[in-house]
C-alpha atoms as a PDB file:
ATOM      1  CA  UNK A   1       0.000   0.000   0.000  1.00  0.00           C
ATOM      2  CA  UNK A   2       1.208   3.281  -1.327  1.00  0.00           C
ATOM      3  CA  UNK A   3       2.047   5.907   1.439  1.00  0.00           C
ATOM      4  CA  UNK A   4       0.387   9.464   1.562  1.00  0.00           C
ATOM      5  CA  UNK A   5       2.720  11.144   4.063  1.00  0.00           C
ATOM      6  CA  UNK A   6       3.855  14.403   3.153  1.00  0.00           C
ATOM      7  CA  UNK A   7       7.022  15.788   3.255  1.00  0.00           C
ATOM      8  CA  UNK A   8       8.210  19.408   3.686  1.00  0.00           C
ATOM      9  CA  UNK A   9      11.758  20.807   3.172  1.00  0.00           C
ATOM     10  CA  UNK A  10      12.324  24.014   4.206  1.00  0.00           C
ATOM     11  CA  UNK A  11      14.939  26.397   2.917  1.00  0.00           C
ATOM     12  CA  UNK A  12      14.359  30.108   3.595  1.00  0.00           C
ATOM     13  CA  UNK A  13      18.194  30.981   2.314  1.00  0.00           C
ATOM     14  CA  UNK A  14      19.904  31.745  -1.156  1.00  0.00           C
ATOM     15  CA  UNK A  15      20.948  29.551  -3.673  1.00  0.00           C
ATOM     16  CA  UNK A  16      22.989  32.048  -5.371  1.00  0.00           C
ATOM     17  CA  UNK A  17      26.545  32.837  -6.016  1.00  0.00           C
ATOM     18  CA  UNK A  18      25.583  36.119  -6.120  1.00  0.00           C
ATOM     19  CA  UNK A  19      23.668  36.442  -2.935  1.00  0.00           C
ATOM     20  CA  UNK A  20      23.531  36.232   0.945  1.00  0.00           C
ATOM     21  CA  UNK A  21      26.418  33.941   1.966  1.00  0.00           C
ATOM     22  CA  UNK A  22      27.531  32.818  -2.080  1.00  0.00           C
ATOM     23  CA  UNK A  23      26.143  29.091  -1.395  1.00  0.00           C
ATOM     24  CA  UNK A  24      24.694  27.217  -4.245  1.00  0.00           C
ATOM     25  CA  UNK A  25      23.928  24.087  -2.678  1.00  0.00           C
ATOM     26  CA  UNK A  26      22.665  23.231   1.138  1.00  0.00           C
ATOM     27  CA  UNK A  27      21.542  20.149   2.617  1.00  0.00           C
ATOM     28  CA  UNK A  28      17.607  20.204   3.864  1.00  0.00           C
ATOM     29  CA  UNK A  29      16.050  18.519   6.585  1.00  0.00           C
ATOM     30  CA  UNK A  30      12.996  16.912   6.301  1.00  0.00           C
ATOM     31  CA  UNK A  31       9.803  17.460   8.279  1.00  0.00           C
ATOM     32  CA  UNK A  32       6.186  16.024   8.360  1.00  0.00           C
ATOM     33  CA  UNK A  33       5.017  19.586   9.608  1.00  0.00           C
ATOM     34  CA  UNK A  34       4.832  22.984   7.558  1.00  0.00           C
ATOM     35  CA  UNK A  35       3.923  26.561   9.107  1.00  0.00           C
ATOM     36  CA  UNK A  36       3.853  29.496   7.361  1.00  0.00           C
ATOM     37  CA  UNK A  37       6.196  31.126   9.926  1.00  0.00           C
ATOM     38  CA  UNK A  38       9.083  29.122   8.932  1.00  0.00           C
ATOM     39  CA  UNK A  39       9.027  31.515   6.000  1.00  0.00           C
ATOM     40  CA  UNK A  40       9.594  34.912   7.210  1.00  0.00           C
ATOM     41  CA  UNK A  41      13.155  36.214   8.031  1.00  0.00           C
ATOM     42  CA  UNK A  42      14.180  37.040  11.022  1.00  0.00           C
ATOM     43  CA  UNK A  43      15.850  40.632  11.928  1.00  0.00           C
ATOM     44  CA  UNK A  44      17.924  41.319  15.284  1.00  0.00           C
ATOM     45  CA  UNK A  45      16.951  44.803  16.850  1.00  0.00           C
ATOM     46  CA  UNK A  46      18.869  46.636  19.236  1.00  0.00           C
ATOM     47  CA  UNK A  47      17.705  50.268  19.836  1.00  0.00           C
ATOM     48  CA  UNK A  48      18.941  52.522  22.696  1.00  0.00           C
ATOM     49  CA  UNK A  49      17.369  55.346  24.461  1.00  0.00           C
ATOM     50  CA  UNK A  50      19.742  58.582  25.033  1.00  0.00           C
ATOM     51  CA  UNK A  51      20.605  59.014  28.351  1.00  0.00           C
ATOM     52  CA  UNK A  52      19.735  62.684  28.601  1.00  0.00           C
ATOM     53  CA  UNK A  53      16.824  64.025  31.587  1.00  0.00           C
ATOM     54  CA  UNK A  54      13.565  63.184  29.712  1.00  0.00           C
ATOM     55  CA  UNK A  55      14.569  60.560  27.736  1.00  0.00           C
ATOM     56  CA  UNK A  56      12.130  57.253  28.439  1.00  0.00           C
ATOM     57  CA  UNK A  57       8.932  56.438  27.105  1.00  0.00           C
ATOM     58  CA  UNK A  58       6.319  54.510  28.159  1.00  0.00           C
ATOM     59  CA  UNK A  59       4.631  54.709  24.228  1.00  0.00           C
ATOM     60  CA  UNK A  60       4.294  51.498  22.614  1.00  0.00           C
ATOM     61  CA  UNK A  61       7.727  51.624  19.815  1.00  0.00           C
ATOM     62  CA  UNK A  62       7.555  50.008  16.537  1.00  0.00           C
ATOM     63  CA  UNK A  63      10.402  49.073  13.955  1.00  0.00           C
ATOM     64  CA  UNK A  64       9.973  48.947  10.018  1.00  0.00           C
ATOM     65  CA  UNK A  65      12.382  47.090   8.427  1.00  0.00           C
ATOM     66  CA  UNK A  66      12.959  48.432   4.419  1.00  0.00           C
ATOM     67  CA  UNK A  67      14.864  46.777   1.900  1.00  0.00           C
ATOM     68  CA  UNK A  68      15.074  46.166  -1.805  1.00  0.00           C
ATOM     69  CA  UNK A  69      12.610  43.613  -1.892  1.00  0.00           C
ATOM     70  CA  UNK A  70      10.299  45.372   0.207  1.00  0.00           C
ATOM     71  CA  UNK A  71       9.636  46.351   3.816  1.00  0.00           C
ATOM     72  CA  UNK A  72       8.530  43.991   7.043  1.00  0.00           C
ATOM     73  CA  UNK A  73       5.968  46.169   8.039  1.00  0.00           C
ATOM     74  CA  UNK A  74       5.387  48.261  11.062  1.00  0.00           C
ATOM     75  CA  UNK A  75       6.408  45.540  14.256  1.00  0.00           C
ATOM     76  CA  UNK A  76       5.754  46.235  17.962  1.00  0.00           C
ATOM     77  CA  UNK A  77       9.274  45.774  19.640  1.00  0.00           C
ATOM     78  CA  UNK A  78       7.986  43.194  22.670  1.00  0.00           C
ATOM     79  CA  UNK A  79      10.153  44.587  25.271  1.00  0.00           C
ATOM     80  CA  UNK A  80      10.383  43.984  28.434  1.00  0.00           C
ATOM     81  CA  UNK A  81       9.194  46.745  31.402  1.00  0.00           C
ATOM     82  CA  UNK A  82      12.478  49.746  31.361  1.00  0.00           C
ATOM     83  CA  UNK A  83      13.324  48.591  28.097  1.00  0.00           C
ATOM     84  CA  UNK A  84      12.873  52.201  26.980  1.00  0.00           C
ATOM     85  CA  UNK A  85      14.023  53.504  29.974  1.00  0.00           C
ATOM     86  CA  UNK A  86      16.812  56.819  29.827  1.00  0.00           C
ATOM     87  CA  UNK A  87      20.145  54.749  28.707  1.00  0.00           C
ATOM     88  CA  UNK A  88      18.813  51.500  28.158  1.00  0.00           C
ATOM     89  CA  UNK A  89      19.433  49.043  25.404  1.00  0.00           C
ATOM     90  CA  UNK A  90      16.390  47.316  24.038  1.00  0.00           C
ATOM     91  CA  UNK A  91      17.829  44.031  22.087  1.00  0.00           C
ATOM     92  CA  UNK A  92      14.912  41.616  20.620  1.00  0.00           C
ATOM     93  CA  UNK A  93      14.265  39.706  17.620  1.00  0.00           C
ATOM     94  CA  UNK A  94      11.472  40.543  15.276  1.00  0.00           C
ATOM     95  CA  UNK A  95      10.554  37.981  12.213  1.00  0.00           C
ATOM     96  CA  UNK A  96       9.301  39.515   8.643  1.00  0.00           C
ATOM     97  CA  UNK A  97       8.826  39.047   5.187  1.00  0.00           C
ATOM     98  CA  UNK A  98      12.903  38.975   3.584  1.00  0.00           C
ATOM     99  CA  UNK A  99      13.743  42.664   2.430  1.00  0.00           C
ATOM    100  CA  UNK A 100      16.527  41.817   0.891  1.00  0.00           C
ATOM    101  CA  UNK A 101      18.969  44.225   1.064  1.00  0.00           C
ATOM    102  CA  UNK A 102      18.398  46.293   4.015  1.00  0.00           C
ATOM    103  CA  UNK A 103      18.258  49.760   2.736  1.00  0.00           C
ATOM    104  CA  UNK A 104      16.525  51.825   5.936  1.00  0.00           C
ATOM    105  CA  UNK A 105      14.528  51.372   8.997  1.00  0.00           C
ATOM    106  CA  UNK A 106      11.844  53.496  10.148  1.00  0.00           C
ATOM    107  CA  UNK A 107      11.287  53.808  13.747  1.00  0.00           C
ATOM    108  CA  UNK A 108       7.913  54.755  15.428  1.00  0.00           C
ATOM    109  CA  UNK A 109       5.502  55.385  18.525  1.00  0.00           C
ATOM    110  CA  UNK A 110       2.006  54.726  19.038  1.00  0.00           C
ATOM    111  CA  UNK A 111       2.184  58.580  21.008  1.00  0.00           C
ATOM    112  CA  UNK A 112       0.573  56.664  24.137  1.00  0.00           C
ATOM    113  CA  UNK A 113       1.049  56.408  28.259  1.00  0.00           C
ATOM    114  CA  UNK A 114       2.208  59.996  30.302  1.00  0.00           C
ATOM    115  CA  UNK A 115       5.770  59.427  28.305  1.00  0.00           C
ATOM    116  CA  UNK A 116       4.881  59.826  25.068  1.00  0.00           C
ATOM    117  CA  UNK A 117       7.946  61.165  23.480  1.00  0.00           C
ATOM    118  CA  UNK A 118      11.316  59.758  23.130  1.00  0.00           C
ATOM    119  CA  UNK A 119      14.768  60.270  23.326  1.00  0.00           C
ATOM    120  CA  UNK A 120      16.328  58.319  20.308  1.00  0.00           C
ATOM    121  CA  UNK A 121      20.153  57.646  20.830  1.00  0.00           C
ATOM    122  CA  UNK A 122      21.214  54.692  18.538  1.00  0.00           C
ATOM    123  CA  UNK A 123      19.652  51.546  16.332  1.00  0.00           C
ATOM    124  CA  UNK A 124      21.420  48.024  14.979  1.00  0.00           C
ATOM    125  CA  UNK A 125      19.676  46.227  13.125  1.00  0.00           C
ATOM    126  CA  UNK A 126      20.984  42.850  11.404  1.00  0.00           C
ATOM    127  CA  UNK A 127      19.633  40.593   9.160  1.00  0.00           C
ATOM    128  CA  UNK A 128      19.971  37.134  10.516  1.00  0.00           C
ATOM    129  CA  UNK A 129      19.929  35.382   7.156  1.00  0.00           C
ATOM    130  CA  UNK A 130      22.298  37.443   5.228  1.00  0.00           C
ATOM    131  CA  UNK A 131      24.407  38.863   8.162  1.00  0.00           C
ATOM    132  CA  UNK A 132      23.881  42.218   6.936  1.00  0.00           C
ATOM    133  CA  UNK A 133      24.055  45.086   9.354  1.00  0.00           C
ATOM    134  CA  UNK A 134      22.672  48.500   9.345  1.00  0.00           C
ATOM    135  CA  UNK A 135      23.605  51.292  12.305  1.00  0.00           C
ATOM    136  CA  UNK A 136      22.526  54.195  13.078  1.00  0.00           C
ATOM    137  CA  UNK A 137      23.430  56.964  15.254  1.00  0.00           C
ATOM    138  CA  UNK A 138      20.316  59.234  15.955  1.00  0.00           C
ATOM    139  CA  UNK A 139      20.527  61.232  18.686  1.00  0.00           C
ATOM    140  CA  UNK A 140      17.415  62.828  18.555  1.00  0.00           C
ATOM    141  CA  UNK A 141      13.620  63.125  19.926  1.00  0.00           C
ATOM    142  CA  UNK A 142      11.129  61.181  18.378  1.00  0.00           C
ATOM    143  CA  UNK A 143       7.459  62.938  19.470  1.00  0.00           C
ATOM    144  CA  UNK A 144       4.616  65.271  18.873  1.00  0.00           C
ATOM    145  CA  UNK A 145       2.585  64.829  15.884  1.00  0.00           C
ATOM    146  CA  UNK A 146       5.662  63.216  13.945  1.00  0.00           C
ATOM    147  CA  UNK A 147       6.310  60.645  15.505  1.00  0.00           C
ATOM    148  CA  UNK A 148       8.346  58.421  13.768  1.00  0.00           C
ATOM    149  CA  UNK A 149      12.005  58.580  12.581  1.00  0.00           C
ATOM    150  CA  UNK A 150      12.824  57.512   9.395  1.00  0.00           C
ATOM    151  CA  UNK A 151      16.840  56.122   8.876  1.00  0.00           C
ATOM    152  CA  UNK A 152      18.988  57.071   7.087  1.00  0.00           C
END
């Protein structure tokens, strides 16, 4: 009796000489299971707040991740409580459709909570399939009615 199992081999990586890390041949693993999420990319964030007086914000922040092939989308940066606090680091992963080559990142608040502005000192961002890495020294307030921060 003829099987019907299914069989799913996930890539999510060049096979170009051209591209990404220049290999043209890679050795899959096999799975039974498939979820849509094993196709998006996935992007380590760092961003840190200035440590100048007024610096933290309580708003919700939000990272856009642009590229040649498109953009991620606007995505909530799931911090823990302080994370946004004057001189902290905020380091977390976010997953995304692939950009390709990252070109810019636009940063942004949702202008909520009693600290709704924000002291902008510094963003990393790297591509974890490609190894690429973008920084950016900001140094600057992100609030008011514009209240996002487009970079470079």
């Amino acid at each position: 009796m003829m099987s019907l199992q299914v069989w799913y081999f996930p890539c999510n990586q060049w096979l170009d000489a051209r591209r990404s890390d220049g290999v043209t041949q890679r050795t899959l693993q096999a799975t039974t299971s498939f979820s849509p999420d094993s196709l998006l990319m996935r992007y380590r964030a760092g961003v840190k707040t200035g440590d100048v007086r007024g610096a933290a914000t309580d708003s919700a922040v939000f990272l856009n991740i642009c590229g040649t092939l498109g953009s991620t989308g606007p995505k909530r940066l799931n911090a823990s409580a302080g994370s946004f606090n004057r001189g902290a680091l905020c380091e977390v992963t976010v997953s995304g459709f692939d950009v390709g080559d990252m070109t810019h990142v636009i940063v942004s608040l949702d202008g909520s909570g009693l600290l709704s502005s924000w002291y902008l000192d510094e963003v990393e961002v790297e591509h974890l399939g490609t190894g690429q890495l973008l920084r950016f020294k900001v140094a600057r307030c992100v609030w008011g009615l514009q209240r996002s921060a487009c970079l470079p």
